[in-house]
Protein backbone atom coordinates (compact mmCIF):
# COMPACT_ATOMS: atom_id res chain seq x y z
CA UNK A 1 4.00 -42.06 8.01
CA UNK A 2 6.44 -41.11 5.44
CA UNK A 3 6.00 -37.66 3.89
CA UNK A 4 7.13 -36.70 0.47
CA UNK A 5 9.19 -33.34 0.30
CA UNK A 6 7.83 -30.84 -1.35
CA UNK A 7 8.49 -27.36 -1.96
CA UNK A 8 6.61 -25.39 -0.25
CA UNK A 9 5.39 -21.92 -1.81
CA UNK A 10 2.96 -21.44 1.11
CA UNK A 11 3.44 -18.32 3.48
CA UNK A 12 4.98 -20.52 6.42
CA UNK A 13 6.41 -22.57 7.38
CA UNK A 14 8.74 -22.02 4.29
CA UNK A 15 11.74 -24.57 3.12
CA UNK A 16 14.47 -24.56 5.24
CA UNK A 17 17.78 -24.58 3.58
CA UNK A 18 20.20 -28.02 4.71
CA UNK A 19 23.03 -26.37 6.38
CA UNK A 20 20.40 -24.52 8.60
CA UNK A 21 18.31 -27.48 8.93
CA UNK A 22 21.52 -29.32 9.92
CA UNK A 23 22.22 -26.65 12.86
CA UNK A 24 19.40 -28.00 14.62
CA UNK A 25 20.71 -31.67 14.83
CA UNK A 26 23.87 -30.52 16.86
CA UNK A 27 24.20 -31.69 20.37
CA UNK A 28 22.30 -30.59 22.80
CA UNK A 29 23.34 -28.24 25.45
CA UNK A 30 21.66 -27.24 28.99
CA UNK A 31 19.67 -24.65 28.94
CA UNK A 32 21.31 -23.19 31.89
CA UNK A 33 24.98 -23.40 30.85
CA UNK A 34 27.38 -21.02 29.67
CA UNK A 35 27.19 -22.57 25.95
CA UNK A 36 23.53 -21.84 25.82
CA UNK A 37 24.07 -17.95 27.18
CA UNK A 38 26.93 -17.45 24.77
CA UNK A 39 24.58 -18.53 22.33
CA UNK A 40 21.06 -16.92 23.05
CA UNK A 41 23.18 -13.66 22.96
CA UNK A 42 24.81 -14.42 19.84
CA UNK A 43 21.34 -14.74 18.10
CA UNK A 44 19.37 -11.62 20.34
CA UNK A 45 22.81 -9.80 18.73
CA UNK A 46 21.97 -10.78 15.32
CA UNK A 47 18.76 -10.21 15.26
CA UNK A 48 18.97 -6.88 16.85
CA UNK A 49 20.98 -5.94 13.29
CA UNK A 50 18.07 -7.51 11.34
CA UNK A 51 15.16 -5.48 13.21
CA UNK A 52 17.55 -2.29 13.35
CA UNK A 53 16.56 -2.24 16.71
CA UNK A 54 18.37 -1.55 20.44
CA UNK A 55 14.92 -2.28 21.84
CA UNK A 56 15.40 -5.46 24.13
CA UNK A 57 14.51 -9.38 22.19
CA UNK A 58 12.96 -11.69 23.88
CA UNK A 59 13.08 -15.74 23.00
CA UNK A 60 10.10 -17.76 23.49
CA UNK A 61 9.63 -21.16 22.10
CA UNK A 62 6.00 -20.97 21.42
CA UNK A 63 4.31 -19.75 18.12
CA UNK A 64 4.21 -15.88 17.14
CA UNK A 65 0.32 -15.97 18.72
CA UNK A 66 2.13 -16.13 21.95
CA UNK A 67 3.86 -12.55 21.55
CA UNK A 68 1.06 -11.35 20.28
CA UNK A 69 -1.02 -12.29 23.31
CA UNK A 70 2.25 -11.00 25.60
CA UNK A 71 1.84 -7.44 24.01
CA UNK A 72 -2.34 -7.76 25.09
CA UNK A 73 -1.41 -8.33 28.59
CA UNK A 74 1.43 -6.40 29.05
CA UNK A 75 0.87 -3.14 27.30
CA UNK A 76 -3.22 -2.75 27.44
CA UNK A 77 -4.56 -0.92 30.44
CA UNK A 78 -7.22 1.29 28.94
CA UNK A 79 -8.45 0.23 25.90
CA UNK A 80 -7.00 -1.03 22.79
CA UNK A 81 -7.50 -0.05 19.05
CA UNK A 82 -7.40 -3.18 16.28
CA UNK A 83 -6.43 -2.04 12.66
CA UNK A 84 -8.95 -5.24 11.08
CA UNK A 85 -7.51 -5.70 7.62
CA UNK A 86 -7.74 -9.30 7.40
CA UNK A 87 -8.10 -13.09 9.35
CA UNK A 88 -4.68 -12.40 11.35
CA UNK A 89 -5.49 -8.97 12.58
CA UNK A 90 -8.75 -9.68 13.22
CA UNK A 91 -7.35 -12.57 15.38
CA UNK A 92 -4.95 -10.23 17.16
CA UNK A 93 -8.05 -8.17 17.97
CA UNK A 94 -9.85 -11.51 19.13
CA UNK A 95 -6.76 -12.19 21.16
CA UNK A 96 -7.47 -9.06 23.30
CA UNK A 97 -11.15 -9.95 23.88
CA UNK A 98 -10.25 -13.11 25.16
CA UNK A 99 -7.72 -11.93 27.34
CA UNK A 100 -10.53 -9.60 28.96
CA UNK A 101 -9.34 -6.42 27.47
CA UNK A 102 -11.63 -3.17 26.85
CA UNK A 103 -10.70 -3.64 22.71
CA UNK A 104 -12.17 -1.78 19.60
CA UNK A 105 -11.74 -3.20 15.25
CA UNK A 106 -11.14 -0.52 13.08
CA UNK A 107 -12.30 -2.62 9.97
CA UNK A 108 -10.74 -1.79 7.05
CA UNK A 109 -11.73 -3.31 3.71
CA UNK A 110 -9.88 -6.98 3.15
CA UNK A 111 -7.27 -6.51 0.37
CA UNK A 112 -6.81 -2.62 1.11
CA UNK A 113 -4.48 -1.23 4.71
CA UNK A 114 -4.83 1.09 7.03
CA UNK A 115 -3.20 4.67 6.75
CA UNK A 116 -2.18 6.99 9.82
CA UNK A 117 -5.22 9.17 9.33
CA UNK A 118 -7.64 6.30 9.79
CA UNK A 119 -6.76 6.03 13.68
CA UNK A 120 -5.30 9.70 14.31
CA UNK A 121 -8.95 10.81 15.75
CA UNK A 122 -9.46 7.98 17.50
CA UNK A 123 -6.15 8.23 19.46
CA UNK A 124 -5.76 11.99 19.89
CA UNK A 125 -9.41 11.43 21.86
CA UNK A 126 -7.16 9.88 24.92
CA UNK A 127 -9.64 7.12 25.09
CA UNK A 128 -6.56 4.27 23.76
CA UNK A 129 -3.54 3.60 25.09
CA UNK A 130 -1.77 0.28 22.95
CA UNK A 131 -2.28 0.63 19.06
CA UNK A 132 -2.22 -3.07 17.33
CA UNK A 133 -1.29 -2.88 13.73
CA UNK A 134 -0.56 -5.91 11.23
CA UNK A 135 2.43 -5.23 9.21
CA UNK A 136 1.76 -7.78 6.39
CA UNK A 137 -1.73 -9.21 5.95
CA UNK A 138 -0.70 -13.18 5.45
CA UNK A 139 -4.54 -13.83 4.67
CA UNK A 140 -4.81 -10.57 1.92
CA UNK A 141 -1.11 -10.19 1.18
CA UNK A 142 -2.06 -6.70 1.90
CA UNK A 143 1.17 -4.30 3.23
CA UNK A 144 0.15 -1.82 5.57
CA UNK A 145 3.06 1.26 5.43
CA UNK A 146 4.11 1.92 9.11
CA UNK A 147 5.56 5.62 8.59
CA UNK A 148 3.51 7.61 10.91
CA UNK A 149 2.16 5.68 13.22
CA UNK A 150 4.45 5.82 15.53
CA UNK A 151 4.68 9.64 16.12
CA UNK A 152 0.68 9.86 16.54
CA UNK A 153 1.10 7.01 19.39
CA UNK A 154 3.76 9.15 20.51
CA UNK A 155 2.22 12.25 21.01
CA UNK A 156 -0.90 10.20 22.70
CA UNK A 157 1.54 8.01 24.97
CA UNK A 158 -0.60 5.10 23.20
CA UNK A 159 1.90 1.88 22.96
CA UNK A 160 2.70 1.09 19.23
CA UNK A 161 2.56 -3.13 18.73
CA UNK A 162 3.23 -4.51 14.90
CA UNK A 163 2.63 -8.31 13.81
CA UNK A 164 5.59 -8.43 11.94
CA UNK A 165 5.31 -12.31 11.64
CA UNK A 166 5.59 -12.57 7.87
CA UNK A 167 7.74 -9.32 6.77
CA UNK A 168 10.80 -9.11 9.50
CA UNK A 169 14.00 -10.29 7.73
CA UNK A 170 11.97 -9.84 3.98
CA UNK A 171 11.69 -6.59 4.07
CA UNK A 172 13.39 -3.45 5.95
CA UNK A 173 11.72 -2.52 8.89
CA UNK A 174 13.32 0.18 10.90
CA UNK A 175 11.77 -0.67 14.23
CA UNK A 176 13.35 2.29 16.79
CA UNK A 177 13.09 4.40 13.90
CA UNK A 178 9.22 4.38 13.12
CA UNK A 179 8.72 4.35 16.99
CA UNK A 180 7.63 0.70 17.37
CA UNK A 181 7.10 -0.78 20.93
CA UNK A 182 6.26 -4.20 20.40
CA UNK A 183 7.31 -6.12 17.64
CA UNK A 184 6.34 -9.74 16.92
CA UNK A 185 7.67 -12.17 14.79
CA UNK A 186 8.60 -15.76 14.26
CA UNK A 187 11.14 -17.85 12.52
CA UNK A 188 9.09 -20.24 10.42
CA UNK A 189 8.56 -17.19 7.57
CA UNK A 190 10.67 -15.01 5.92
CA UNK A 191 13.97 -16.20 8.55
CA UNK A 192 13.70 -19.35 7.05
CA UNK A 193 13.83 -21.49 10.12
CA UNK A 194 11.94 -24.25 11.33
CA UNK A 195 8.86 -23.33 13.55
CA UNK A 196 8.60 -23.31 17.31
CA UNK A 197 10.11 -20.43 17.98
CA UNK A 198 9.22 -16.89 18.31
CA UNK A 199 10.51 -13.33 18.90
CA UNK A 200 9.82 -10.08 20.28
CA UNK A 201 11.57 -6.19 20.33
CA UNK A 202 9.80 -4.70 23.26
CA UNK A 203 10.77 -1.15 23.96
CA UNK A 204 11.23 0.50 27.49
CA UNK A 205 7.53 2.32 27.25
CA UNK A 206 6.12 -1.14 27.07
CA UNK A 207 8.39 -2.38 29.46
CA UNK A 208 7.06 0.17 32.11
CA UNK A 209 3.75 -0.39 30.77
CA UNK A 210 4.13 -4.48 31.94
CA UNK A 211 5.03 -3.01 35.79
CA UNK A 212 1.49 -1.49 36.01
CA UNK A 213 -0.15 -4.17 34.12
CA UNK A 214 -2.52 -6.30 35.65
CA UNK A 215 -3.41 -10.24 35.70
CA UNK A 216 -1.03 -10.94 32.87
CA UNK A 217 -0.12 -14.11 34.35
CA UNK A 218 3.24 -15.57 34.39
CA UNK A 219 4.44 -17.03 31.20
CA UNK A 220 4.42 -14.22 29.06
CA UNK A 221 5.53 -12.02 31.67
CA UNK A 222 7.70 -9.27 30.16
CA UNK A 223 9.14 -8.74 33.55
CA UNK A 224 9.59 -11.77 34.02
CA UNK A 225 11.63 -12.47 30.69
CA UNK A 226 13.53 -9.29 31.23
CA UNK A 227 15.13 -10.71 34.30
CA UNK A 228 16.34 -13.83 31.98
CA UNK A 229 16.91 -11.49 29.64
CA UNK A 230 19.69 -9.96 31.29
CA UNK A 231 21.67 -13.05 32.16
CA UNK A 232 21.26 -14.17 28.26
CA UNK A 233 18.46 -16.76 29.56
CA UNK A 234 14.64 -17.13 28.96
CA UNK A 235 12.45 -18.26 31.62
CA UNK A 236 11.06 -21.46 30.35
CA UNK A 237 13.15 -24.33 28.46
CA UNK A 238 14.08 -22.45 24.93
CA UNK A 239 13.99 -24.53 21.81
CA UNK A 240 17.65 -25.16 21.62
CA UNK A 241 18.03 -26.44 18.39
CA UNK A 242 15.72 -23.76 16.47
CA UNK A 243 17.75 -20.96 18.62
CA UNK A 244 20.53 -22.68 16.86
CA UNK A 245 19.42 -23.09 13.54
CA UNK A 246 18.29 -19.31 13.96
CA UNK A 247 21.86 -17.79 15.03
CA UNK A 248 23.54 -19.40 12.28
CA UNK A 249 20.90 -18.02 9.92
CA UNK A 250 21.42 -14.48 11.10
CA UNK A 251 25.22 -14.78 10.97
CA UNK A 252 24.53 -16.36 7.29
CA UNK A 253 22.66 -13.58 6.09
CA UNK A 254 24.57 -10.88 7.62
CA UNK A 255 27.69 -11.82 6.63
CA UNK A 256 27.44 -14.10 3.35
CA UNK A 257 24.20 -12.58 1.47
CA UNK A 258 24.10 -9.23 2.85
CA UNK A 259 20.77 -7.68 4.54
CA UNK A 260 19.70 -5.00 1.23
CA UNK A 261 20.93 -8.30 -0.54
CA UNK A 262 17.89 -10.16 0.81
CA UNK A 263 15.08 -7.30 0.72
CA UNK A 264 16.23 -6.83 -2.99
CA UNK A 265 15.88 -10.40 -3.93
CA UNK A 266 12.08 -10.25 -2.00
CA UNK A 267 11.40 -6.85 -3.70
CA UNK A 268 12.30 -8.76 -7.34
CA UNK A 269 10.44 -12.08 -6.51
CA UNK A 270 7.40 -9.90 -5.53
CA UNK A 271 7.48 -7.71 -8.99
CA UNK A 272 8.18 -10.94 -11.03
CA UNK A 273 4.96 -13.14 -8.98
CA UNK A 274 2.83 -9.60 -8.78
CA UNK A 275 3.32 -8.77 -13.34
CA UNK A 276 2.80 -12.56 -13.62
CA UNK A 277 -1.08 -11.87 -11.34
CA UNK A 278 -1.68 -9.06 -13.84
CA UNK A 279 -1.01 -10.82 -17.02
CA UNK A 280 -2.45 -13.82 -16.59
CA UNK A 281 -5.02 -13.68 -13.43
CA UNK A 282 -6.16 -9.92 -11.21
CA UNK A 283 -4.58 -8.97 -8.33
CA UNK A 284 -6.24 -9.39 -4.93
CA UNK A 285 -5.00 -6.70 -3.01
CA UNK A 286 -5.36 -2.81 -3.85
CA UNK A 287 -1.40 -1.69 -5.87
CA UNK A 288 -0.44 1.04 -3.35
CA UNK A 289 -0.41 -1.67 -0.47
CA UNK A 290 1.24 -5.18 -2.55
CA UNK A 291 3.29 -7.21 0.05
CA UNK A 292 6.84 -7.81 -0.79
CA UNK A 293 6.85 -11.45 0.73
CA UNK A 294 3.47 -13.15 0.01
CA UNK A 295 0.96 -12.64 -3.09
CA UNK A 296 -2.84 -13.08 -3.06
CA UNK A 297 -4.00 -14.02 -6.57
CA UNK A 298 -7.99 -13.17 -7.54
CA UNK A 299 -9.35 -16.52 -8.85
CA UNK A 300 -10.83 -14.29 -11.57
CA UNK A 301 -10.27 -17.33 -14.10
CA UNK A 302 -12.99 -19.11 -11.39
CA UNK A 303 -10.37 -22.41 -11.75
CA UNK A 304 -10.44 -25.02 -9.45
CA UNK A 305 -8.53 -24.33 -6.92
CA UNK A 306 -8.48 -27.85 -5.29
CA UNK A 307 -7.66 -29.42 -8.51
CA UNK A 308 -4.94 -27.25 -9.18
CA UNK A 309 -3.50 -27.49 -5.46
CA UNK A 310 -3.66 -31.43 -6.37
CA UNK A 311 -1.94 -31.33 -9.29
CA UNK A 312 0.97 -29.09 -8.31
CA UNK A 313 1.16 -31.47 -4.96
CA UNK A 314 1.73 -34.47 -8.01
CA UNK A 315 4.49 -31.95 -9.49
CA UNK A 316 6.05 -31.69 -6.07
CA UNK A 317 4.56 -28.25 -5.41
CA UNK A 318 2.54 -26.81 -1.97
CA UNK A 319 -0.16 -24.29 -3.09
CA UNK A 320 -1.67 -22.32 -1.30
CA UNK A 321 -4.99 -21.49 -1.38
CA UNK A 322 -7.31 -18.90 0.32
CA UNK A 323 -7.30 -18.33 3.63
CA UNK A 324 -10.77 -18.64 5.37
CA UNK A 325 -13.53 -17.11 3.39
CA UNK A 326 -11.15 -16.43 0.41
CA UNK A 327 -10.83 -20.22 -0.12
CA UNK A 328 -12.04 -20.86 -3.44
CA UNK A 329 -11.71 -17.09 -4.22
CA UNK A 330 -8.14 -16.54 -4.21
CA UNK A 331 -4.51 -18.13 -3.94
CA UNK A 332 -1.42 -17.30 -2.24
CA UNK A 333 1.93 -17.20 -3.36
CA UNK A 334 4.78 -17.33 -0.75
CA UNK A 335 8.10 -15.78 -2.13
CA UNK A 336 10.27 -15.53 1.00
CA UNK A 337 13.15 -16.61 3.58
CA UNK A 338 15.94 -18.68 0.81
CA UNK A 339 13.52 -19.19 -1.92
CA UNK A 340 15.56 -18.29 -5.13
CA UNK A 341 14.17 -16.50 -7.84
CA UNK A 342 14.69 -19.18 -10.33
CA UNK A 343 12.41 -21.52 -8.41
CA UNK A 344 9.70 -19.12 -8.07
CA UNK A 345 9.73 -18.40 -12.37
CA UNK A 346 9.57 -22.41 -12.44
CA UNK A 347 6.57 -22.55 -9.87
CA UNK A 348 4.74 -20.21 -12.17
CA UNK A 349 5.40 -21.65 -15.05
CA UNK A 350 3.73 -24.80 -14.13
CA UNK A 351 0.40 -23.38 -12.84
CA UNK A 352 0.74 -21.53 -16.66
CA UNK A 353 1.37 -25.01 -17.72
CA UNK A 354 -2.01 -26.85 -15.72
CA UNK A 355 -4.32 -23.73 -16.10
CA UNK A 356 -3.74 -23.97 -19.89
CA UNK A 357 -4.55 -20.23 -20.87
């Protein structure tokens, strides 16, 4: 099957630029050799700068799901508390039934976030002990501000996990600094790196929470990976050549486009795609909570949205549209990882162009 490229202004996987791309056609290495240690702590190094964190990265070549599930079984002993906000928390919540976990939804209204006072009761009752928050909303493009959670986990020795799948490396996030224990992410998003790889910060509270924990299995294992960890390994076979691709990246953006660099070019793309939603469609999600990386349009025109998704595909365009039950309702506009600005105006133009206002 051949595929025609297209560029892809969905929330992941994203384009991948050709000189990273090209990183991940180098020859291969063993995974046990000195060229692969030098090089997993290269990238752990790098990204350690990106998450502002001295928290201890782990590598795992599965999808982001697969940290997410790691911080269920490693960190839950009591209960857990699910901020519900839209079809990825609420999947991060349906992660920790499945894994057997005591687990309560705080449900908050799809295209609105969660604010520190909306769990403080809950946790100061001593009933929790592992707090599960989505950063960025993929489904809702709904932002949910971090400041303050931390300190009320703090005070209530409750564990502090953030899906940070489609904001880390878009947008600032000072992980030691807001008192996060588990942080998940992948690189197919805003890194701008092919998928199959994912990545964790896990602090030393969750780290002592994973020698207490109970049937957490094997493969996601914090223990397990910290012992790799240490020797610049991972337990399992890594996915050399997106570990590859993904050090390079880090080293690119650190050093050639500059980290406030990037978050001001996502902050700008999001303004420009977000007064574009309010001129010419509505906004989905409520202002005070816009994400920075990904926009969810209100189909308040009541277009077709599989027409349209057809007719940008023809153009050379992915859409996007609604995720679950906002298919039909909604549309989603990725503007992360190396998109540039100029291609994003262009993108918009054309759905200006086949909506015909």
């Amino acid at each position: 099957m051949i595929f025609v490229a297209k560029k892809l202004f969905i929330p992941g996987p994203v384009d991948v630029s050709e000189d990273v791309a090209a990183k991940m056609s180098e020859p291969m290495v063993g995974h046990r050799s000195k060229d692969y240690s030098e090089l997993h702590k290269s990238c752990v190094d790098g990204l350690k700068k990106i998450l502002l964190t001295e928290n201890t990265v782990f590598l795992g070549p599965m999808s982001s799901s697969g940290w997410m599930e790691a911080a269920v079984l490693n960190c839950v002993g009591k209960k857990a508390l699910h901020v519900v906000n839209g079809a990825f928390s609420k999947r991060w919540y349906k992660i920790s039934v499945a894994c057997g976990k005591n687990a309560e939804a705080l449900e908050i209204k799809w295209g609105s976030a969660a604010k520190p006072a909306d769990v403080e009761e809950k946790l100061n009752s001593g009933g929790y002990d592992t707090l599960f928050v989505t950063h960025n909303e993929t489904s809702t493009a709904a932002m949910t501000p971090l400041d303050g959670f931390g300190k009320i986990c703090s005070d209530n020795d409750v564990a502090f996990c953030v899906d940070a799948v489609s904001y880390a490396c878009g947008v600032k996030i000072e992980t030691d600094k807001l008192g996060i224990d588990v942080l998940v992410t992948g690189t197919q998003k805003c890194f701008g790196v092919a998928p199959g790889l994912a990545m964790t910060a896990v602090s030393t509270k969750a780290l002592e929470r994973s020698q207490n924990a109970k049937n957490k299995g094997l493969y996601f294992d914090y223990l397990d990976h910290l012992k790799k960890a240490e020797k610049n390994q991972t337990p399992s076979t890594p996915p050399i050549p997106q570990i590859r691709a993904l050090d390079y990246q880090c080293k690119k953006i650190l050093e050639e486009e500059g980290l406030e660099n990037r978050f001001k070019r996502h902050t700008e793309m999001a303004k420009t795609t977000q007064d574009w939603a309010r001129k010419n469609w509505k906004l989905y999600c409520e202002d005070w909570c816009l994400s920075q990386t990904v926009t969810a349009v209100d189909n308040s025109r009541g277009f077709d949205l599989a027409d349209l998704s057809k007719k940008l595909g023809e153009r050379g365009y992915a859409f996007s549209n609604g995720y679950g039950d906002l298919k039909g309702k909604a549309f989603r506009i990725a503007h992360m990882a190396d998109r540039k600005p100029e291609v994003l105006k262009e993108y918009l133009t054309i759905i200006d162009e086949l909506v015909g206002y």
